[in-house]
N, C-alpha and C. Protein backbone atom coordinates (compact mmCIF):
# COMPACT_ATOMS: atom_id res chain seq x y z
N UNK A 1 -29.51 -19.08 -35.28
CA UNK A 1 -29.44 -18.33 -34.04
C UNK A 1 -28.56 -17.10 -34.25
N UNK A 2 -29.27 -15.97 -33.92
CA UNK A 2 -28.58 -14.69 -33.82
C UNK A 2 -27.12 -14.80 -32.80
N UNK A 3 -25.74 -13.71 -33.39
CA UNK A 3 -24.91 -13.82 -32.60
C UNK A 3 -25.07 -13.02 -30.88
N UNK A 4 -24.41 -13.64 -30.42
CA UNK A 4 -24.57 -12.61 -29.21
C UNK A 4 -23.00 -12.03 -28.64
N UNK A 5 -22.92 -10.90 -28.62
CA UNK A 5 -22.23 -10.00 -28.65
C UNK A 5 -22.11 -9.01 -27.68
N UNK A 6 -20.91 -8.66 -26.57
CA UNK A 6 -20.66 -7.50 -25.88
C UNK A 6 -19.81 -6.63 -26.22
N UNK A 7 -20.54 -5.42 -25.92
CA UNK A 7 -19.89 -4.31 -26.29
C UNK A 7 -19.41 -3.60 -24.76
N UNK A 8 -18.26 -3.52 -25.36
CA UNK A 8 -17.50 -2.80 -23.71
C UNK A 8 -16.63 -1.15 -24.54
N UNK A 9 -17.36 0.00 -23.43
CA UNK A 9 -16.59 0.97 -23.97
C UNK A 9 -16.20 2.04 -22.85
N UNK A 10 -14.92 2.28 -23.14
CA UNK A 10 -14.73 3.49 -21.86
C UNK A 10 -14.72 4.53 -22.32
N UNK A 11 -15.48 5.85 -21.59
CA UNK A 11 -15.41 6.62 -22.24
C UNK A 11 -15.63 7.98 -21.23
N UNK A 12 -15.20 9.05 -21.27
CA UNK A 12 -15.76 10.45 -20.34
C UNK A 12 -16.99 10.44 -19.49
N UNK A 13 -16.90 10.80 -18.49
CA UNK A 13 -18.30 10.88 -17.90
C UNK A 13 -19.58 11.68 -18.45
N UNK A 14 -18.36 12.84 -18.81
CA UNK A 14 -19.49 13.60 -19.25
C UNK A 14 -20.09 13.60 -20.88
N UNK A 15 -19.68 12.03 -21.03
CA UNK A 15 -20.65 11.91 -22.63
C UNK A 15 -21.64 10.92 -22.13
N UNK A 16 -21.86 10.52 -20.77
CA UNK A 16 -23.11 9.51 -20.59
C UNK A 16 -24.21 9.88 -20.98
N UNK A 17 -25.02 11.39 -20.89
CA UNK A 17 -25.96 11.51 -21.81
C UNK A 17 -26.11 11.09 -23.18
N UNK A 18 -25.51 12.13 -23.49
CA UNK A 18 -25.48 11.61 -25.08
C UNK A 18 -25.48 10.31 -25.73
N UNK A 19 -24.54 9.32 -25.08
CA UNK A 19 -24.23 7.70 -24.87
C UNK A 19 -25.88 7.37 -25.06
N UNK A 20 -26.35 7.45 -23.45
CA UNK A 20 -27.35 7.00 -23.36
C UNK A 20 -28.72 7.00 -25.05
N UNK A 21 -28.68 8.10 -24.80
CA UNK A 21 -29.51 8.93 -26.14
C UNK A 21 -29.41 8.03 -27.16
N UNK A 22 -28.45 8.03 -27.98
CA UNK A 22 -27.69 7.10 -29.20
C UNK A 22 -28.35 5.73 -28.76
N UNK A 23 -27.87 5.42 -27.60
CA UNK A 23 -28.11 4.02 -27.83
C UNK A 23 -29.81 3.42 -27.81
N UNK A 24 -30.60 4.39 -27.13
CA UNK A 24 -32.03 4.27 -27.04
C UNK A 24 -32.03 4.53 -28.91
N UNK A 25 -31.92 5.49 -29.60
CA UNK A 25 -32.51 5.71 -30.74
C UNK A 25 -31.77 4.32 -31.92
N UNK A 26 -30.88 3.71 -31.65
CA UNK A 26 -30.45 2.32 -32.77
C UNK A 26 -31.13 1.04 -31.74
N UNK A 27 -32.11 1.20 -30.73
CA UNK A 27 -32.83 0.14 -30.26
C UNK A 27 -31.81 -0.85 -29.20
N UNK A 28 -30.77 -0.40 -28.62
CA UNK A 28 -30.27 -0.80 -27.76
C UNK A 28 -30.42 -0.23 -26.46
N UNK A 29 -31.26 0.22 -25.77
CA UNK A 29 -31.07 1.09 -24.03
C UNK A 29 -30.34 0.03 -23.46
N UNK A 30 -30.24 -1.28 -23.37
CA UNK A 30 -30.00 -1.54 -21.87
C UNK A 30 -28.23 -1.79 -21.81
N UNK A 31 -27.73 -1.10 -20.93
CA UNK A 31 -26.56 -1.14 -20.55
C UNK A 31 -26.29 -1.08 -18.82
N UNK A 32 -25.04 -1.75 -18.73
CA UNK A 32 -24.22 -1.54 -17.42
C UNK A 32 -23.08 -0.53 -17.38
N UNK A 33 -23.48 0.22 -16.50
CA UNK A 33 -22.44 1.57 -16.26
C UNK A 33 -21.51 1.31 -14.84
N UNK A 34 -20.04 1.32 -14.93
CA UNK A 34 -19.12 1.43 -13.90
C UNK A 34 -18.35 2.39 -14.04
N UNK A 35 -17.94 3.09 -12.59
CA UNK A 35 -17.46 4.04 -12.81
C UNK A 35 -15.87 3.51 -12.72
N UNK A 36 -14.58 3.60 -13.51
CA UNK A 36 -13.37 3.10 -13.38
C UNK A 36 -12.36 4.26 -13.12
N UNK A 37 -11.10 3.96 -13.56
CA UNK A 37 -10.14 4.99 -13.23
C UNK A 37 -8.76 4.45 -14.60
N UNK A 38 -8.31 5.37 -15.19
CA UNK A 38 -7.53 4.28 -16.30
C UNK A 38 -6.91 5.71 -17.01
N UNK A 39 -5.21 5.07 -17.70
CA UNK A 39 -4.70 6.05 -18.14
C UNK A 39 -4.33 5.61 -19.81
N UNK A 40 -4.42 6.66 -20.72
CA UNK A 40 -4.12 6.05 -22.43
C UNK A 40 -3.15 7.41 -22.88
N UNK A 41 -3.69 7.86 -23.83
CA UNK A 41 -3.13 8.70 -24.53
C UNK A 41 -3.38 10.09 -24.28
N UNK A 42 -3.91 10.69 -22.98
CA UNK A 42 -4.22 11.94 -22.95
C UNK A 42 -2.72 11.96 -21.58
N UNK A 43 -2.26 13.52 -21.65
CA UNK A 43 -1.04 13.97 -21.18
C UNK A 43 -1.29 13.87 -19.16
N UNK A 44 0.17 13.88 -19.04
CA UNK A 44 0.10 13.58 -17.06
C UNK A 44 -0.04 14.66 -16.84
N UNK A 45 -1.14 15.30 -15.80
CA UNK A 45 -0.67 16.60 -15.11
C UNK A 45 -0.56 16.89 -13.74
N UNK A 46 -0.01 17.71 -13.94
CA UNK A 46 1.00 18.38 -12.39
C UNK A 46 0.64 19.03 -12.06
N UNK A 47 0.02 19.07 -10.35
CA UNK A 47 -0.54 20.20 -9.73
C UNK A 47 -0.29 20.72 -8.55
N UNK A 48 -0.34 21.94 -7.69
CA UNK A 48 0.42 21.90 -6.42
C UNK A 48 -1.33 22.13 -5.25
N UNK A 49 -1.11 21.52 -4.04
CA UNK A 49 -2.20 21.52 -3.11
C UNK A 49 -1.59 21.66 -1.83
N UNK A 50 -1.72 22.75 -1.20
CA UNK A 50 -1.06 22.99 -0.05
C UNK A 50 0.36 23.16 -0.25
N UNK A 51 1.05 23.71 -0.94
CA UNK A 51 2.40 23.56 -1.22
C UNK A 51 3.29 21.88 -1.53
N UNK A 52 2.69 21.28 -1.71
CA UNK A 52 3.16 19.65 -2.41
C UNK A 52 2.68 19.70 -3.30
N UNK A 53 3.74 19.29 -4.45
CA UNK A 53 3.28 18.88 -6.35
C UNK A 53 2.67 17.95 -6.10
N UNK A 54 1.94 17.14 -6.76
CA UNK A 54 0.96 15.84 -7.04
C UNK A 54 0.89 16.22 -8.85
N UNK A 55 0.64 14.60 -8.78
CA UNK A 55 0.55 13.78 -10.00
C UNK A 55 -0.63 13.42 -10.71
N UNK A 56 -1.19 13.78 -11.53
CA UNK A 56 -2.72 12.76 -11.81
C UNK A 56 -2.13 12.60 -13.24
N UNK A 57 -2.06 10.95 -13.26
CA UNK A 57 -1.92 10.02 -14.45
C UNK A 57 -2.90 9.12 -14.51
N UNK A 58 -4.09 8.94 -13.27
CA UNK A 58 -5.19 8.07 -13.52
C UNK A 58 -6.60 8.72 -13.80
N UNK A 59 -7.21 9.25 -14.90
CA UNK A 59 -8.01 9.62 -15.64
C UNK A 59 -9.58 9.00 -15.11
N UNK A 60 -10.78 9.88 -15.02
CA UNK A 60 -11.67 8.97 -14.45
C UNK A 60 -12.41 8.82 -15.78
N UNK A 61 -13.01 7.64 -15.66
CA UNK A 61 -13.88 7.17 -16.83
C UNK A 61 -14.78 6.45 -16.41
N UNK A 62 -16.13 6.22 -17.79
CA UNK A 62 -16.89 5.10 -17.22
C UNK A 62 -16.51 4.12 -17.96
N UNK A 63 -17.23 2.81 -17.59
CA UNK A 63 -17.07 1.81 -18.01
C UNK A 63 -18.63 1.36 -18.34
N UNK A 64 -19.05 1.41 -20.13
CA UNK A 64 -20.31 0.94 -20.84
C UNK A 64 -20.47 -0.73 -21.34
N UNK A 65 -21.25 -1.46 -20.77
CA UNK A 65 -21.29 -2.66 -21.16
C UNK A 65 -22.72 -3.05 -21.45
N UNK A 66 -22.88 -3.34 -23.08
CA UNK A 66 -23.91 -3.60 -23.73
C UNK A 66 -23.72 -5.07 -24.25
N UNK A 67 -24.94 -5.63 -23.74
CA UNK A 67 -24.82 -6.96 -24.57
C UNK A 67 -25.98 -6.78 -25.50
N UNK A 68 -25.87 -7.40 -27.27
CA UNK A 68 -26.97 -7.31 -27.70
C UNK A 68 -26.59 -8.20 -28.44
N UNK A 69 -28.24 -8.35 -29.35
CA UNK A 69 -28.58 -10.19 -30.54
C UNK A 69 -29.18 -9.46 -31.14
N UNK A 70 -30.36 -8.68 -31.14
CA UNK A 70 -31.50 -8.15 -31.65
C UNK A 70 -30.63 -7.06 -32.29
N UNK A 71 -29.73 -6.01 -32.45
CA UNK A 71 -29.40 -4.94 -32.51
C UNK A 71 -27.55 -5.71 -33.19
N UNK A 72 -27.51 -5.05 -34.32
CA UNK A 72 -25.89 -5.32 -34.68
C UNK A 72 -24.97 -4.36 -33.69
N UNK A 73 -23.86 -5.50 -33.53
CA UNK A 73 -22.62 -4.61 -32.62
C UNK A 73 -22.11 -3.78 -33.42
N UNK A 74 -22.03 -3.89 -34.94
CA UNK A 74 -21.96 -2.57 -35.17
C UNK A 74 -22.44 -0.95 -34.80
N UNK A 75 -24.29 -1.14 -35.51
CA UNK A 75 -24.67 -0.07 -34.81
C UNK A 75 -24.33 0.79 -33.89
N UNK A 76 -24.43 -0.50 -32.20
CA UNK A 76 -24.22 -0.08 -31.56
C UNK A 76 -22.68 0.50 -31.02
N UNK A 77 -21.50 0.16 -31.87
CA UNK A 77 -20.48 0.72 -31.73
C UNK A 77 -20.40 2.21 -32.34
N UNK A 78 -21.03 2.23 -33.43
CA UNK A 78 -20.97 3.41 -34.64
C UNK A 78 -21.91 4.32 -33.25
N UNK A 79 -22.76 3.97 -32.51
CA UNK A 79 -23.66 5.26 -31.70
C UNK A 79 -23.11 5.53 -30.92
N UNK A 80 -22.02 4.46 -29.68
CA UNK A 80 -21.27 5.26 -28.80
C UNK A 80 -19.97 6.18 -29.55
N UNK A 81 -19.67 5.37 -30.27
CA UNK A 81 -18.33 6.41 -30.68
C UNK A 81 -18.96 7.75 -31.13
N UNK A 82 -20.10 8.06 -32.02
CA UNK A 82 -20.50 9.28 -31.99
C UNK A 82 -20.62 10.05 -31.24
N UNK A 83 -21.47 9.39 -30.44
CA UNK A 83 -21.52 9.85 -29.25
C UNK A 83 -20.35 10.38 -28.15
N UNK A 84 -19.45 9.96 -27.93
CA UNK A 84 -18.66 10.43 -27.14
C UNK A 84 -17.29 10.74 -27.83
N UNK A 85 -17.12 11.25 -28.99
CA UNK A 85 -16.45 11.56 -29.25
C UNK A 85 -16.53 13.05 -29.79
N UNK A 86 -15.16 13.82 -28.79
CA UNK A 86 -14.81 15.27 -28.87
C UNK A 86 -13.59 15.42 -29.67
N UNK A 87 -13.13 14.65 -30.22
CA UNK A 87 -11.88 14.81 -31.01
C UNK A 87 -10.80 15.40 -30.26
N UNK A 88 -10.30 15.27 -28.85
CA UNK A 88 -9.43 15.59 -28.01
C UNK A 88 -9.06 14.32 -27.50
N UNK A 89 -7.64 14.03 -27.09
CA UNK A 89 -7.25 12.58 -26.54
C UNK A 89 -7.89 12.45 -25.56
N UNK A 90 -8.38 11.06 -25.04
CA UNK A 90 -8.99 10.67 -23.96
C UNK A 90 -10.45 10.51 -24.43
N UNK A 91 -10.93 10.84 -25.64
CA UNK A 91 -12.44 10.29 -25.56
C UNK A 91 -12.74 8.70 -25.39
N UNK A 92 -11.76 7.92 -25.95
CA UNK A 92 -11.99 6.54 -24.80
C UNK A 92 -11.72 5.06 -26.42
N UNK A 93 -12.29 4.31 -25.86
CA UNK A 93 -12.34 2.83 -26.73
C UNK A 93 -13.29 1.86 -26.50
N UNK A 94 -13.71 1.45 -27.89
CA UNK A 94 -14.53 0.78 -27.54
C UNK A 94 -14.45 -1.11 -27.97
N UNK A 95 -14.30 -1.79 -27.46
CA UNK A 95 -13.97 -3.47 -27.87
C UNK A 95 -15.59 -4.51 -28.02
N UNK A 96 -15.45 -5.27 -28.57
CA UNK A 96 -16.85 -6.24 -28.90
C UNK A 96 -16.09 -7.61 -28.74
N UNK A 97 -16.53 -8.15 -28.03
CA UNK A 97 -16.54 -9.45 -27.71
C UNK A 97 -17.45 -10.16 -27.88
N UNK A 98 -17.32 -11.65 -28.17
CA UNK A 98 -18.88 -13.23 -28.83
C UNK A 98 -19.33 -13.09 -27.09
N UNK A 99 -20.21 -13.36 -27.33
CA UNK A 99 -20.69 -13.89 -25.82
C UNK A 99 -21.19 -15.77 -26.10
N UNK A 100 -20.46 -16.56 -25.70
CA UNK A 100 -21.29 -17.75 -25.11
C UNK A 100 -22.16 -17.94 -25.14
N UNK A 101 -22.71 -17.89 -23.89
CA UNK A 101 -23.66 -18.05 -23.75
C UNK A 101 -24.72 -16.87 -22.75
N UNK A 102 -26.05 -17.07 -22.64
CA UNK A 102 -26.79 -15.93 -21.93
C UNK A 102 -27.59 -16.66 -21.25
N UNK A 103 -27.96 -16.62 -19.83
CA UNK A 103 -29.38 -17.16 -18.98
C UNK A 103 -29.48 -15.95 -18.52
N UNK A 104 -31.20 -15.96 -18.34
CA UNK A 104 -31.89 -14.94 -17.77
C UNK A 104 -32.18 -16.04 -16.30
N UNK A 105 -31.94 -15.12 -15.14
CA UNK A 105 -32.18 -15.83 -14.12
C UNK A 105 -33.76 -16.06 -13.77
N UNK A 106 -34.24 -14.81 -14.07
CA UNK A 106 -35.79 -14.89 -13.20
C UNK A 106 -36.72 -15.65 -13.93
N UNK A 107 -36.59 -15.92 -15.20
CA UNK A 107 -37.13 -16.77 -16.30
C UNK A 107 -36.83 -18.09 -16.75
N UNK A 108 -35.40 -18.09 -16.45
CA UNK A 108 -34.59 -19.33 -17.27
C UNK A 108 -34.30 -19.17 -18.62
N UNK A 109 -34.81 -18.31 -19.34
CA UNK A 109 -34.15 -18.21 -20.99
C UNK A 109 -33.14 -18.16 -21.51
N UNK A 110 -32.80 -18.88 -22.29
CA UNK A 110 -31.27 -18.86 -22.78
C UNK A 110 -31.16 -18.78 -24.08
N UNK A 111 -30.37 -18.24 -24.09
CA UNK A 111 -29.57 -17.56 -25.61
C UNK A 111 -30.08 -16.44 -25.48
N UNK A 112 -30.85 -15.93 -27.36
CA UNK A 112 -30.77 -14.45 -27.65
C UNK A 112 -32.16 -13.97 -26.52
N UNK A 113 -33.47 -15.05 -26.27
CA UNK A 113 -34.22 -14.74 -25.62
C UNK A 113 -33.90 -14.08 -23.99
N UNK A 114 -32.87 -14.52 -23.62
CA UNK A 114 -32.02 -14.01 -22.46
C UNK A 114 -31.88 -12.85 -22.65
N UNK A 115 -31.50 -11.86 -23.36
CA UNK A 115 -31.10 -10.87 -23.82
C UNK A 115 -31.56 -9.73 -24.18
């Protein structure tokens, strides 16, 4: 039995094209997209609105979640990081986790056939 594997990656909004792209051409399309809010290694900045400073230390990002069996988590790590990476802090991270187990609800299939 093939492993089954999630791929979770945060990354700029504005690399979801490209994201997308990559991951259709190494045979992975299907993903879950959330939009989050999260702060790492890119700098705080300070801005004034109406005469009050404000703060932005929470960065918007998405949140990419690919599960795949058929397709190595490699691959599919090696296509988002291409993909969204500008070589400026904040292009994001990406983690792989085993998955358990998988049921498809509308079918009942379980394991990699789930998937």
């Amino acid at each position: 039995m093939t492993d089954i594997e999630l791929v979770i990656a945060y990354v700029r909004p504005d690399r979801l094209g490209e994201i997308k792209t990559a991951l259709a051409e190494v045979g992975a399309p299907s993903l879950t997209v959330t939009n989050v809010s999260g702060r790492g290694s890119q700098p705080v900045k300070t801005g004034q609105w109406r005469g009050e400073e404000y703060t932005v230390d929470l960065r918007q990002k998405i949140k990419l979640e690919c599960v795949v069996a058929d397709v190595p988590a490699a691959d599919v790590v090696e296509a988002i990081a291409d993909a969204a990476h500008t070589g400026d802090p904040g292009d994001g991270k990406i983690f792989v986790l085993p998955v358990e187990q998988a049921t498809q609800i509308r079918t009942g299939a379980i394991g990699t056939d789930a998937v």
